[in-house]
C-alpha atoms as a PDB file:
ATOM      1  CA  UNK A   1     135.638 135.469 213.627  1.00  0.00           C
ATOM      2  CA  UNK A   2     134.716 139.189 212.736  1.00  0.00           C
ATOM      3  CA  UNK A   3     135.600 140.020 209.791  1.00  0.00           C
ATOM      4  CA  UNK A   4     138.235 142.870 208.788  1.00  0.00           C
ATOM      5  CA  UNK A   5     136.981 146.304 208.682  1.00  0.00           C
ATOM      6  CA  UNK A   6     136.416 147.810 205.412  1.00  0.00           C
ATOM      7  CA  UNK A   7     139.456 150.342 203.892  1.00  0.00           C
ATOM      8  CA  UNK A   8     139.852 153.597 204.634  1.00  0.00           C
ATOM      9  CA  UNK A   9     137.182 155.972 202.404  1.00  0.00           C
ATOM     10  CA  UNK A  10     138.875 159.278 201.326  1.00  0.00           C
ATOM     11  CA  UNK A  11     136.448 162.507 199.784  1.00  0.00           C
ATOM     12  CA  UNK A  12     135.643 162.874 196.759  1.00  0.00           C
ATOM     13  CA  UNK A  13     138.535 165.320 194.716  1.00  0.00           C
ATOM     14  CA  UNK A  14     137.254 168.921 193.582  1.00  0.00           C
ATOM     15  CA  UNK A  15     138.095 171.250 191.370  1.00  0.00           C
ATOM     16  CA  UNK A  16     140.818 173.446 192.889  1.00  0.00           C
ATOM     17  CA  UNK A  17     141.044 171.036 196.184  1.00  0.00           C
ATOM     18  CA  UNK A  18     144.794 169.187 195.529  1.00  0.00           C
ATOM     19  CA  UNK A  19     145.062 168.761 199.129  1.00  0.00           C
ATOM     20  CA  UNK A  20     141.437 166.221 198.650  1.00  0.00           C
ATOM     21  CA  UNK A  21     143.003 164.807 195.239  1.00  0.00           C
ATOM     22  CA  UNK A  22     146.422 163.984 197.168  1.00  0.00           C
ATOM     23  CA  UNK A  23     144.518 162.362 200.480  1.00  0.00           C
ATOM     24  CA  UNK A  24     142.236 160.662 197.248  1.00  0.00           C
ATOM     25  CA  UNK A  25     145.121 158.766 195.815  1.00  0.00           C
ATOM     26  CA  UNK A  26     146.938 158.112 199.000  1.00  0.00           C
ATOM     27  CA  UNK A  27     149.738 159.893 199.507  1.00  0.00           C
ATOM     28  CA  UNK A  28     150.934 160.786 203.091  1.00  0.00           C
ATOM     29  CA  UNK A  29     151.071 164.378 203.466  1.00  0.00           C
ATOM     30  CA  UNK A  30     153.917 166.365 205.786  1.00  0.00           C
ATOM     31  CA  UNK A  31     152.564 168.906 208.210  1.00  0.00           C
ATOM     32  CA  UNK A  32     155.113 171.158 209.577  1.00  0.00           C
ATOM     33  CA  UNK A  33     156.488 171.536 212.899  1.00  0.00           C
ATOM     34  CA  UNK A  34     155.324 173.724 216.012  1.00  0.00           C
ATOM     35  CA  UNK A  35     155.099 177.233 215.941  1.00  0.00           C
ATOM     36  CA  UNK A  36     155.254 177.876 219.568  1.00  0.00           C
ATOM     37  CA  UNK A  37     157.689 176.729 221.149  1.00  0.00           C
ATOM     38  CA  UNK A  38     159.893 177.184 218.373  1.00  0.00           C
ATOM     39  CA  UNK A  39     159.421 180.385 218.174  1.00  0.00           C
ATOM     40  CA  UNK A  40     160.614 179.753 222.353  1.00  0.00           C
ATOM     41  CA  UNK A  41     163.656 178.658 220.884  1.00  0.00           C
ATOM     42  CA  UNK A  42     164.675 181.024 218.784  1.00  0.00           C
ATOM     43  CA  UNK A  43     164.350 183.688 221.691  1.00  0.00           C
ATOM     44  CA  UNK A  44     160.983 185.387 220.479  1.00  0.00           C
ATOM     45  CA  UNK A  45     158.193 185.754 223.572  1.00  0.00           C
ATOM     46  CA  UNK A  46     155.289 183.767 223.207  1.00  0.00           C
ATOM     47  CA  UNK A  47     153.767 184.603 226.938  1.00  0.00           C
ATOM     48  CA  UNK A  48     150.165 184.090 226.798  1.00  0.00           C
ATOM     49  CA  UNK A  49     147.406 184.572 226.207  1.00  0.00           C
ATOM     50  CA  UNK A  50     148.678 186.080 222.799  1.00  0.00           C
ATOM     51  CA  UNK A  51     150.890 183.071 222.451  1.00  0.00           C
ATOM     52  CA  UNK A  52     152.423 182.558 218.639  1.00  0.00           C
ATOM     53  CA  UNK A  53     149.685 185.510 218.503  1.00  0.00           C
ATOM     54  CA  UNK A  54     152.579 188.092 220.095  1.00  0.00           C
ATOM     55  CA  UNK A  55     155.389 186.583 217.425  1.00  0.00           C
ATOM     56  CA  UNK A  56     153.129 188.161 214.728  1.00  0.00           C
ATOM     57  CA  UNK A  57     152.696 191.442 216.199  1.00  0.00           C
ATOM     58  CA  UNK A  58     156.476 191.695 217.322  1.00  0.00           C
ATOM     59  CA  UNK A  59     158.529 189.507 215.473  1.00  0.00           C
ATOM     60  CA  UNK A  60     156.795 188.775 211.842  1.00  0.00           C
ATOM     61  CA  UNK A  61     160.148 187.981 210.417  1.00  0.00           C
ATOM     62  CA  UNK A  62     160.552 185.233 212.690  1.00  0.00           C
ATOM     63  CA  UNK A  63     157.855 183.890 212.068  1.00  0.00           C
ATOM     64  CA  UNK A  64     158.060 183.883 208.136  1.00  0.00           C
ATOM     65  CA  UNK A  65     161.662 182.274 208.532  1.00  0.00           C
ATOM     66  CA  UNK A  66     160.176 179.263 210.689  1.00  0.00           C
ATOM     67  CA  UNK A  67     157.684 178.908 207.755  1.00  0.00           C
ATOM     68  CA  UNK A  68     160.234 178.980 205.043  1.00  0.00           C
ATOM     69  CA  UNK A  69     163.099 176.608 207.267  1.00  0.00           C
ATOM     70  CA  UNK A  70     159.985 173.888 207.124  1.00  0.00           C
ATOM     71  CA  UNK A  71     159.028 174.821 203.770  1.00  0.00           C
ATOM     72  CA  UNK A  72     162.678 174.063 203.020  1.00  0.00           C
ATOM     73  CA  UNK A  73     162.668 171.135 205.082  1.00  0.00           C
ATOM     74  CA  UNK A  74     160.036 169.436 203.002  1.00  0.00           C
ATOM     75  CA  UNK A  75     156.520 170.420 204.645  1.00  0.00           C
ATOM     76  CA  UNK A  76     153.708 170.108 202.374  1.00  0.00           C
ATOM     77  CA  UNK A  77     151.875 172.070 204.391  1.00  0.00           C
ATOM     78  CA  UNK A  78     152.673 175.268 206.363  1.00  0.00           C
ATOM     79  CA  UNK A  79     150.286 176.156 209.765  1.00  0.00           C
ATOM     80  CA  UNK A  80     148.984 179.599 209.946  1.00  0.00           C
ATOM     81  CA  UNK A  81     150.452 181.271 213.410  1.00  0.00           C
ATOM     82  CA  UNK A  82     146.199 181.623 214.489  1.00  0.00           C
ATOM     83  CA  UNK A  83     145.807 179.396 217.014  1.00  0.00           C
ATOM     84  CA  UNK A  84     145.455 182.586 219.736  1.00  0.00           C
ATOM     85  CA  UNK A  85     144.314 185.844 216.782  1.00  0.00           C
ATOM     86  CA  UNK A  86     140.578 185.211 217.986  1.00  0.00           C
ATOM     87  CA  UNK A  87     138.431 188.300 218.958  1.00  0.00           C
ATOM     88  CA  UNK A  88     138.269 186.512 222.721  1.00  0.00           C
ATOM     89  CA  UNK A  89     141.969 186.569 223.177  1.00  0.00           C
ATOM     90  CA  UNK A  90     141.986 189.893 222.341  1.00  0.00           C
ATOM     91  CA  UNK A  91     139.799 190.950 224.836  1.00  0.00           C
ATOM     92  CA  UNK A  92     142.084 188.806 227.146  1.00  0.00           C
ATOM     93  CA  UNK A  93     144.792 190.312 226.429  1.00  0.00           C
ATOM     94  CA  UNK A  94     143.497 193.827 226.747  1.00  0.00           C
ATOM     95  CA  UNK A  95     143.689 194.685 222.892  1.00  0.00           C
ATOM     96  CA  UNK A  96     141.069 195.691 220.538  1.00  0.00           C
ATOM     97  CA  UNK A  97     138.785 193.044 219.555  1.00  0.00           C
ATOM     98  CA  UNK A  98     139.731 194.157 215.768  1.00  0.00           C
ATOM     99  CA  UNK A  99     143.389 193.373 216.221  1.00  0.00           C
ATOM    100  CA  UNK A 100     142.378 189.645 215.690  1.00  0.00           C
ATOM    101  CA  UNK A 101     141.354 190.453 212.042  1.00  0.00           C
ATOM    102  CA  UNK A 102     145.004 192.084 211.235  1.00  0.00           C
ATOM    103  CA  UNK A 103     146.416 189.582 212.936  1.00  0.00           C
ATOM    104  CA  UNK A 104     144.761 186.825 211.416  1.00  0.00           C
ATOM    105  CA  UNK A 105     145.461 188.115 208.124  1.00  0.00           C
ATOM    106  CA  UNK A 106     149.185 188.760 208.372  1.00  0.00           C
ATOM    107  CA  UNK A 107     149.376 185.438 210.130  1.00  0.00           C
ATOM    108  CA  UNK A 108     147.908 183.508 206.368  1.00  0.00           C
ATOM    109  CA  UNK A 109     150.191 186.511 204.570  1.00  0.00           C
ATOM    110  CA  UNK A 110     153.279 185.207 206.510  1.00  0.00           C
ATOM    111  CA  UNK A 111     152.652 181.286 205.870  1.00  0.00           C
ATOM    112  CA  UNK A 112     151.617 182.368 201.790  1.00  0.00           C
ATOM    113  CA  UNK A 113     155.279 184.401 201.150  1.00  0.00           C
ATOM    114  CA  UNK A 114     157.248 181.971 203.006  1.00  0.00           C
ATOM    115  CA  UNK A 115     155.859 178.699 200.865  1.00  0.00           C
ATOM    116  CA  UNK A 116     156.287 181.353 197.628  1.00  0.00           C
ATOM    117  CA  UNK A 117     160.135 182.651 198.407  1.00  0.00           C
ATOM    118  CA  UNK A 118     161.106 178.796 200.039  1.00  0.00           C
ATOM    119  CA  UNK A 119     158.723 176.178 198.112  1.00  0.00           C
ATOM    120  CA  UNK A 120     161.592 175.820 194.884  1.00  0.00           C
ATOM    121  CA  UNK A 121     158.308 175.180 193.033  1.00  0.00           C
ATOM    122  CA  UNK A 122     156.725 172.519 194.979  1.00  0.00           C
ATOM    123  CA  UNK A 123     152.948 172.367 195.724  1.00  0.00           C
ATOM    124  CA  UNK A 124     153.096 173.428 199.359  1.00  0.00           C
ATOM    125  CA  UNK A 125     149.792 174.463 200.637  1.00  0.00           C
ATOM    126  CA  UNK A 126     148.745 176.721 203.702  1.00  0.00           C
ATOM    127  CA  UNK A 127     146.462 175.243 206.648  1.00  0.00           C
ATOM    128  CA  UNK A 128     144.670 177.805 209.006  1.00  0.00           C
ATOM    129  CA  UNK A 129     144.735 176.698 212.488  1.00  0.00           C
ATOM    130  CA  UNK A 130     141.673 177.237 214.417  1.00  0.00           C
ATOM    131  CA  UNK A 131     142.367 175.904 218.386  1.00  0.00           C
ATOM    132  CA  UNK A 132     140.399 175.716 221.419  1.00  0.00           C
ATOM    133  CA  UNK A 133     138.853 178.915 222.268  1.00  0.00           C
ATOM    134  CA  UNK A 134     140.022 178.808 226.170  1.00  0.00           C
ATOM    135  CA  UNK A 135     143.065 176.784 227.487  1.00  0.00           C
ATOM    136  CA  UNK A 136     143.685 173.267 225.669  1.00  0.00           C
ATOM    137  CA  UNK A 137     144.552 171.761 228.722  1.00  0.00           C
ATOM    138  CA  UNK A 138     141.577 172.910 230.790  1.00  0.00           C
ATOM    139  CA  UNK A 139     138.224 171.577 228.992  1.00  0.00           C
ATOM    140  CA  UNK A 140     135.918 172.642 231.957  1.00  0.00           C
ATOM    141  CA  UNK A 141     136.407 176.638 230.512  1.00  0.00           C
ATOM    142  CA  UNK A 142     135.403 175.918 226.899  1.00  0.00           C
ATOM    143  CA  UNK A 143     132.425 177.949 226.317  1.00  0.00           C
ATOM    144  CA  UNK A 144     129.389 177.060 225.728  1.00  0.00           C
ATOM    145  CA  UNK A 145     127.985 175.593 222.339  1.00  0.00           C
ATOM    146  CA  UNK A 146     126.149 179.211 221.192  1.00  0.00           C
ATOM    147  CA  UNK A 147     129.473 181.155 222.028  1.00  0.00           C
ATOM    148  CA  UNK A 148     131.516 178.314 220.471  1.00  0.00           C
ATOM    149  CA  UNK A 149     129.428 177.898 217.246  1.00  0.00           C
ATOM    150  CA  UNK A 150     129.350 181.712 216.841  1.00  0.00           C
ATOM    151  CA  UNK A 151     133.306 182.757 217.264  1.00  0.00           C
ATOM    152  CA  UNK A 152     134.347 179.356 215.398  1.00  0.00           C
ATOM    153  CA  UNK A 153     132.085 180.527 212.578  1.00  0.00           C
ATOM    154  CA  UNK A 154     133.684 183.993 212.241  1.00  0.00           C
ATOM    155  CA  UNK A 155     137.446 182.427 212.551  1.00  0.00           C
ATOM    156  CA  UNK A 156     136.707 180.004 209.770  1.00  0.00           C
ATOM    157  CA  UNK A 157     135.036 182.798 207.461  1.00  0.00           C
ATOM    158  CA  UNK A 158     138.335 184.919 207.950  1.00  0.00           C
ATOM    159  CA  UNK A 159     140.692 182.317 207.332  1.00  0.00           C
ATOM    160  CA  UNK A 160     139.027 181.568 204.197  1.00  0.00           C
ATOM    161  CA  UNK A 161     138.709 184.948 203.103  1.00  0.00           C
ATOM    162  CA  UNK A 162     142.535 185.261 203.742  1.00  0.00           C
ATOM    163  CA  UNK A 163     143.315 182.666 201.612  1.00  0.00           C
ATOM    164  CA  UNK A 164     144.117 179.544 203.252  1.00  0.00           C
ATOM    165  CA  UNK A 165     143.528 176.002 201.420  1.00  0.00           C
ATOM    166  CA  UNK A 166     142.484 174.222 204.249  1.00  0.00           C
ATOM    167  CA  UNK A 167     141.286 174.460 207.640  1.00  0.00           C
ATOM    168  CA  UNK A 168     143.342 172.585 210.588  1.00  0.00           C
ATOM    169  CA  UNK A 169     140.757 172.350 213.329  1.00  0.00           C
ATOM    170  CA  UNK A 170     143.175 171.320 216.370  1.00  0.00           C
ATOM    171  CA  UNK A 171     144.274 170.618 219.689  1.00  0.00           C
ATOM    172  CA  UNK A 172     140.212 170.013 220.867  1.00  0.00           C
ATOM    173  CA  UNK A 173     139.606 168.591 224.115  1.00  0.00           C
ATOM    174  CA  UNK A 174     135.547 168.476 224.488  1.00  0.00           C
ATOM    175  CA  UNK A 175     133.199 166.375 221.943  1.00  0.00           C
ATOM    176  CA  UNK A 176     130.889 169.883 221.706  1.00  0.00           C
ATOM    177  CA  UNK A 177     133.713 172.402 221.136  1.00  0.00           C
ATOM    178  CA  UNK A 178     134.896 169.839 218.536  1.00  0.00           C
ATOM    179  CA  UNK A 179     132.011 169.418 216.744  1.00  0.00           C
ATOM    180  CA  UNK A 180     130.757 173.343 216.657  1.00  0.00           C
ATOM    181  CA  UNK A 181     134.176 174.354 215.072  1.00  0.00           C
ATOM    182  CA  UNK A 182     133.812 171.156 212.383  1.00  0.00           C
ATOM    183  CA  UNK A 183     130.863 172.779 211.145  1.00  0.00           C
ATOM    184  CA  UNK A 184     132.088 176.367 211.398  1.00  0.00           C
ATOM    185  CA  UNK A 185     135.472 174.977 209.409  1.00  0.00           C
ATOM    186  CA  UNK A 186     133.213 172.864 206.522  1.00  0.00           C
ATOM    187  CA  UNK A 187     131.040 175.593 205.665  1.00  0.00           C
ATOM    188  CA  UNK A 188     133.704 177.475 203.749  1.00  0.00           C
ATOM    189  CA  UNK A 189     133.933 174.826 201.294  1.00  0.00           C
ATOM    190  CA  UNK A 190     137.348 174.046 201.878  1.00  0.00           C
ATOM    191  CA  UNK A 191     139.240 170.997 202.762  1.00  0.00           C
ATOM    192  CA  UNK A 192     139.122 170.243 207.132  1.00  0.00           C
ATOM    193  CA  UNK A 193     141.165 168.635 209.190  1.00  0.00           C
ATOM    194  CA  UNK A 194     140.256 168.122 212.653  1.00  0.00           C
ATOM    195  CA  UNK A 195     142.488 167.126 215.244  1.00  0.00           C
ATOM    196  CA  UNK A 196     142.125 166.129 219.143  1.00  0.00           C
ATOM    197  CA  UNK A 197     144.188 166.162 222.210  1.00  0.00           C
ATOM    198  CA  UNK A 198     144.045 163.166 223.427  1.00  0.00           C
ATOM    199  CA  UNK A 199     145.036 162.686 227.778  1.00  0.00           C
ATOM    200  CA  UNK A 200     145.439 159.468 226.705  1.00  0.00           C
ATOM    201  CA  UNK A 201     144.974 156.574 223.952  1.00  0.00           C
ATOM    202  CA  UNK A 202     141.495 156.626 224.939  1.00  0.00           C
ATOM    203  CA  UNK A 203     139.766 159.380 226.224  1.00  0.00           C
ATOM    204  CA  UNK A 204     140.276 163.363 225.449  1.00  0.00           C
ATOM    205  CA  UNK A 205     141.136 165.648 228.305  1.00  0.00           C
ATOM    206  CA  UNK A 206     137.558 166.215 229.406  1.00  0.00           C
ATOM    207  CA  UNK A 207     137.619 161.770 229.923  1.00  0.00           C
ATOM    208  CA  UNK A 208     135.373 161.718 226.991  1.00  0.00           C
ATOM    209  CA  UNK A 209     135.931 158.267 224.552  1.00  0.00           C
ATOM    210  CA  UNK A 210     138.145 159.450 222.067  1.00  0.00           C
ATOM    211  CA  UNK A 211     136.289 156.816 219.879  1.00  0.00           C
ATOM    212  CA  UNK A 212     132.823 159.280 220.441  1.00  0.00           C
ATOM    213  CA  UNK A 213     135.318 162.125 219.123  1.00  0.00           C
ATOM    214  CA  UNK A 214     135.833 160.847 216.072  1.00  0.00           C
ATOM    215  CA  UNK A 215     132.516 159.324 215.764  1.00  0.00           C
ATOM    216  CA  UNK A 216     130.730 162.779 216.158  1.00  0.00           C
ATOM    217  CA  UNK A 217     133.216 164.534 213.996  1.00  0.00           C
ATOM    218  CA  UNK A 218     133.074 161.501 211.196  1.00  0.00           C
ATOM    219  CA  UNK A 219     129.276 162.250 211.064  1.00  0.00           C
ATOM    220  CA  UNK A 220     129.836 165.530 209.514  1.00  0.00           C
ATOM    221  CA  UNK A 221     132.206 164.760 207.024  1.00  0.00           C
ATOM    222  CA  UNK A 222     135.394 166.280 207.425  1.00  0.00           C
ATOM    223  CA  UNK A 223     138.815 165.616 205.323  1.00  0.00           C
ATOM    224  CA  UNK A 224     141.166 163.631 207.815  1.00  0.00           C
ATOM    225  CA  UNK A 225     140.411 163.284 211.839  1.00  0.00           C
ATOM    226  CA  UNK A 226     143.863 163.237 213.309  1.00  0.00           C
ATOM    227  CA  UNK A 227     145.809 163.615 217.275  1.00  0.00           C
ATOM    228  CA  UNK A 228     147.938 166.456 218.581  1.00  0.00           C
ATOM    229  CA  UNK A 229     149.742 167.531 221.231  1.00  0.00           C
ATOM    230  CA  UNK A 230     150.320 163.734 222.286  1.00  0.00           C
ATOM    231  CA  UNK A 231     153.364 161.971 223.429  1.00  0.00           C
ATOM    232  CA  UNK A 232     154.426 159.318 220.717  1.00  0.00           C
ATOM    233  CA  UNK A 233     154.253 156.914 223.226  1.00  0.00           C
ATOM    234  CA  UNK A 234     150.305 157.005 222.333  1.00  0.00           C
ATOM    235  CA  UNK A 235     149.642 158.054 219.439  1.00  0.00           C
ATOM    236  CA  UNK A 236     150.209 154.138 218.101  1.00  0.00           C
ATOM    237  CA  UNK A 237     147.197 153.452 220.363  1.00  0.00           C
ATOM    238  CA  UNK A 238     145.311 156.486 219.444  1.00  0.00           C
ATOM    239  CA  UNK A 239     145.574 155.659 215.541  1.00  0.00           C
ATOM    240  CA  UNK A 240     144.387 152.017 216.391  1.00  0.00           C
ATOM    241  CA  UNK A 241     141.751 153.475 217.735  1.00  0.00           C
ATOM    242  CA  UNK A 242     140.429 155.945 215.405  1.00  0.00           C
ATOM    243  CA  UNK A 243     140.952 153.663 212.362  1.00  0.00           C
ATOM    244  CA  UNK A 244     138.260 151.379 214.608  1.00  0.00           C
ATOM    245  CA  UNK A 245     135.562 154.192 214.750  1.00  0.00           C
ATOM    246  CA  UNK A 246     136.158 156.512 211.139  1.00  0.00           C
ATOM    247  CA  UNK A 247     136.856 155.127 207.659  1.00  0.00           C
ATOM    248  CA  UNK A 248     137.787 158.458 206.774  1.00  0.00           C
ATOM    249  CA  UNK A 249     141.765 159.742 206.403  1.00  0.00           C
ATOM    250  CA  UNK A 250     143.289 159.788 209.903  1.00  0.00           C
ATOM    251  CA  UNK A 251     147.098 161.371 211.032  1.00  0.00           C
ATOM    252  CA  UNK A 252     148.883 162.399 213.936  1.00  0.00           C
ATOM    253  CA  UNK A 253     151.493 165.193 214.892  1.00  0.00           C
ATOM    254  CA  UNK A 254     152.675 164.405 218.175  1.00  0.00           C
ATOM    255  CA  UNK A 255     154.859 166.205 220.444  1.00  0.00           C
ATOM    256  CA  UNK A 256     158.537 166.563 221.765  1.00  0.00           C
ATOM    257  CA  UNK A 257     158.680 166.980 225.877  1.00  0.00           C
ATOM    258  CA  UNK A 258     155.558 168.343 227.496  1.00  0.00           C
ATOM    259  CA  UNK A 259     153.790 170.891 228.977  1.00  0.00           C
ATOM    260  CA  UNK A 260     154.351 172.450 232.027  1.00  0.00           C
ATOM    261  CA  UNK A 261     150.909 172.929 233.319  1.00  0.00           C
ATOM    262  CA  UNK A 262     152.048 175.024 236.644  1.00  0.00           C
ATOM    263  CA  UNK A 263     154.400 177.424 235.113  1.00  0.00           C
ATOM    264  CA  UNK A 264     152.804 177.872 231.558  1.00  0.00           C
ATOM    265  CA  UNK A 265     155.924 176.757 229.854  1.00  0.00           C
ATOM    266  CA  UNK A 266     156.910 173.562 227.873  1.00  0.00           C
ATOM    267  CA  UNK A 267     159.461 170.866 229.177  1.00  0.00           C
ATOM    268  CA  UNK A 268     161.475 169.440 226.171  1.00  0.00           C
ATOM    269  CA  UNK A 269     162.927 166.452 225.298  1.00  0.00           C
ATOM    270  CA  UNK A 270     166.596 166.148 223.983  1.00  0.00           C
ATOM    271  CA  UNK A 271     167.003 162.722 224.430  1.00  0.00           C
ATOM    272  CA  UNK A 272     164.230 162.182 221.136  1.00  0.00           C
ATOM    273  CA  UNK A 273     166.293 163.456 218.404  1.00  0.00           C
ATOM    274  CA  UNK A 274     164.739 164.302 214.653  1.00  0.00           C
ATOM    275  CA  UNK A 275     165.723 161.150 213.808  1.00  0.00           C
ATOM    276  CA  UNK A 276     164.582 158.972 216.470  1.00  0.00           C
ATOM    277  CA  UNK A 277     161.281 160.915 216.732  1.00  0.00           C
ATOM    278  CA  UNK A 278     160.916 160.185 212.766  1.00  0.00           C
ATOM    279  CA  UNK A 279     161.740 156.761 213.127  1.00  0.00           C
ATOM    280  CA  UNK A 280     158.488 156.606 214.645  1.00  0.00           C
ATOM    281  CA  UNK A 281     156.715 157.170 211.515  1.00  0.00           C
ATOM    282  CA  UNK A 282     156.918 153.838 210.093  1.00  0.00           C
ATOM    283  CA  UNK A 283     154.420 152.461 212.807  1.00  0.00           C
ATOM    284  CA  UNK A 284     152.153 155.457 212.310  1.00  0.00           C
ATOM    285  CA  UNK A 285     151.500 154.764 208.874  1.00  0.00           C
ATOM    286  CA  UNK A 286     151.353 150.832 209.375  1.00  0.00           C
ATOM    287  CA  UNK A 287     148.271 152.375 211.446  1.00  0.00           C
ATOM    288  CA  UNK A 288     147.094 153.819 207.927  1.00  0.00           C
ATOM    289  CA  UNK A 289     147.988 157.835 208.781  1.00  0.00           C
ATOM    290  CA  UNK A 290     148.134 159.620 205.599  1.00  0.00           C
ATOM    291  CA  UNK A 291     148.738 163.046 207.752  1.00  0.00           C
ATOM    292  CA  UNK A 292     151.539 163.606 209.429  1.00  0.00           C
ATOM    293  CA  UNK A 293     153.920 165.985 211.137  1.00  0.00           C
ATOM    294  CA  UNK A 294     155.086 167.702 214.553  1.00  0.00           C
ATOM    295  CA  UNK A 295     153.473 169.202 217.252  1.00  0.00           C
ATOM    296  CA  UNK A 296     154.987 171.001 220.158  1.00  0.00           C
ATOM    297  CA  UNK A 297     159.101 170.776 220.931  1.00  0.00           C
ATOM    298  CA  UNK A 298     159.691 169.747 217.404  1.00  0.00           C
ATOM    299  CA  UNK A 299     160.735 172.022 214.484  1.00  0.00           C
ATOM    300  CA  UNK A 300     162.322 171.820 211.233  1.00  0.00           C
ATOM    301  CA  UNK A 301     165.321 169.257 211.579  1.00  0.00           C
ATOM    302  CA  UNK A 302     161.732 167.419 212.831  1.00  0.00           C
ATOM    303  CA  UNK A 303     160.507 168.107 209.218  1.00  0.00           C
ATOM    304  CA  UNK A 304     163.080 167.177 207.197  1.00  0.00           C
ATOM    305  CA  UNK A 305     163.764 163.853 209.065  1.00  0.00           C
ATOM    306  CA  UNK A 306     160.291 162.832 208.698  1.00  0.00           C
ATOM    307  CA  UNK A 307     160.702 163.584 205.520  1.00  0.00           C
ATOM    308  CA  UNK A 308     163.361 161.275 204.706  1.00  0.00           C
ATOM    309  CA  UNK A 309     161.511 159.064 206.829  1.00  0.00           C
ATOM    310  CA  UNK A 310     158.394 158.573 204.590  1.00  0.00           C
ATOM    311  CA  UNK A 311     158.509 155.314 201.760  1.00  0.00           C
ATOM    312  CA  UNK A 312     160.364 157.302 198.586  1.00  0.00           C
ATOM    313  CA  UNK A 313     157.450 156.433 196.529  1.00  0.00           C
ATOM    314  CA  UNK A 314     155.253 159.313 198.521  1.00  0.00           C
ATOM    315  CA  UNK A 315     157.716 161.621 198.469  1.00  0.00           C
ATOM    316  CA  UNK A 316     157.290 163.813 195.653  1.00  0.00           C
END
């Protein structure tokens, strides 16, 4: 019989890095929940391609309260509204190619006073999200690996320089794309996370292996290699999975409804309450996830019931 694979290795803690001590002595950190879509709900435009992008240039105060009603809700760490404030979306969207800087840097300066005025003293640290630099759902436009490596590198240098404490590399659907913006994340020094879309439990959108994912990403060392933007009808499958091909920290943020490919738009899901979608997270850390959280259609009553859904000995 083959024997059992070996336990899950976790980095090595630094000075300054509690997100690396925390994932070092096992405790399951909270992501919050979308930005997106609930910025959707609470009436605020998110038409792309500016996506949350447009919520920070026209509704900042919405998207500070989102931060601080997870922050509240027990998220230990708050997502920077940057998936879209990239120089090439700016272009896209017919707006200087400098507006991604301010944007980028109000986006941190958003997450950073909402953890401040709603934390009540906990450690609650801020993750910039770095996303696909075309559509999610359409691997065939990523760009290719020069471009990639290039605007990846300059996202990641401004996220650190606006003061984030780790870097949430997420939603990527090819092996390359995934792997240029890895690097681009780890050479600021600061914690990564990178995190796939997976079509299915095992392949990415562009049909590659999710195993060779998280094989190519495990090579370069980042913090935790996680899912997104998945249905939790996989994401048992997917953990199964990636614990088989990384000892390193995996997690998983799944979704509530799904996307409307046709119209742009996102379907939800009222029949998976908070609670039922939370009670979901007792099989994803029998899979051994130590990140977790909620990805599109879910929000802060997501938060706070995964929250109360986590063993009382992790919750701080």
């Amino acid at each position: 019989m083959p024997s059992a694979p070996p336990p899950p290795s976790t980095p090595e803690p630094e000075s300054g890095s509690p997100v690396r001590a925390r994932l070092v002595r096992g405790d399951v950190l909270l992501l919050d929940g979308a930005m997106g879509t609930e910025l959707e709900r609470r009436g605020v435009s998110t038409r792309l391609p500016l996506w949350s992008a447009q919520a920070v240039r026209e509704a900042p105060d919405v998207v500070r309260a989102i931060h601080e009603d997870d922050a509240r809700a027990g998220a230990d760490l708050l997502t920077t509204a940057t998936f879209r404030t990239t120089p090439r979306t700016m272009r896209r969207a017919g707006l200087p190619e400098a507006e991604a800087e301010r944007l980028t840097r109000r986006a941190v300066a958003l997450a950073r006073e909402a953890s401040e005025k709603a934390g009540s003293g906990r450690d609650i640290r801020i993750a910039g999200s770095m996303a696909p630099l075309e559509d999610c759902y359409r691997p065939d436009l990523a760009p290719p690996r020069a471009e990639a490596a290039a605007e990846h590198a300059a996202h990641a240098a401004l996220l650190a320089d606006a003061g984030v404490d780790v870097i949430l590399v997420e939603t990527l659907n090819t092996i390359v794309e995934a792997v240029e913006a890895t690097r681009a994340a780890l050479d600021t020094g600061l914690p990564v996370f990178v995190s796939f879309l997976a079509r299915d439990e095992r392949a990415l959108w562009d049909d590659a292996p999710l195993d060779d994912a998280v094989r190519a990403v495990d090579a370069l060392g980042p913090d935790a290699i996680l899912v997104n933007c998945v249905p939790v009808t996989i994401v048992e499958g997917c953990l199964a999975r990636m614990a088989r091909a990384t000892r390193r920290p995996i997690g998983c943020y799944p979704n509530v409804g799904s996307p409307d490919l046709d119209r742009g738009t996102w379907r939800r899901d009222d029949e998976l309450s908070p609670e039922r979608f939370a009670a979901h997270a007792a099989s994803w850390l029998r899979r051994g996830a130590l990140v977790v959280g909620g990805c599109c259609g879910t929000g802060p009553d997501h938060t706070r019931a995964l929250r109360g859904a986590l063993p009382p000995v992790l919750v701080e």
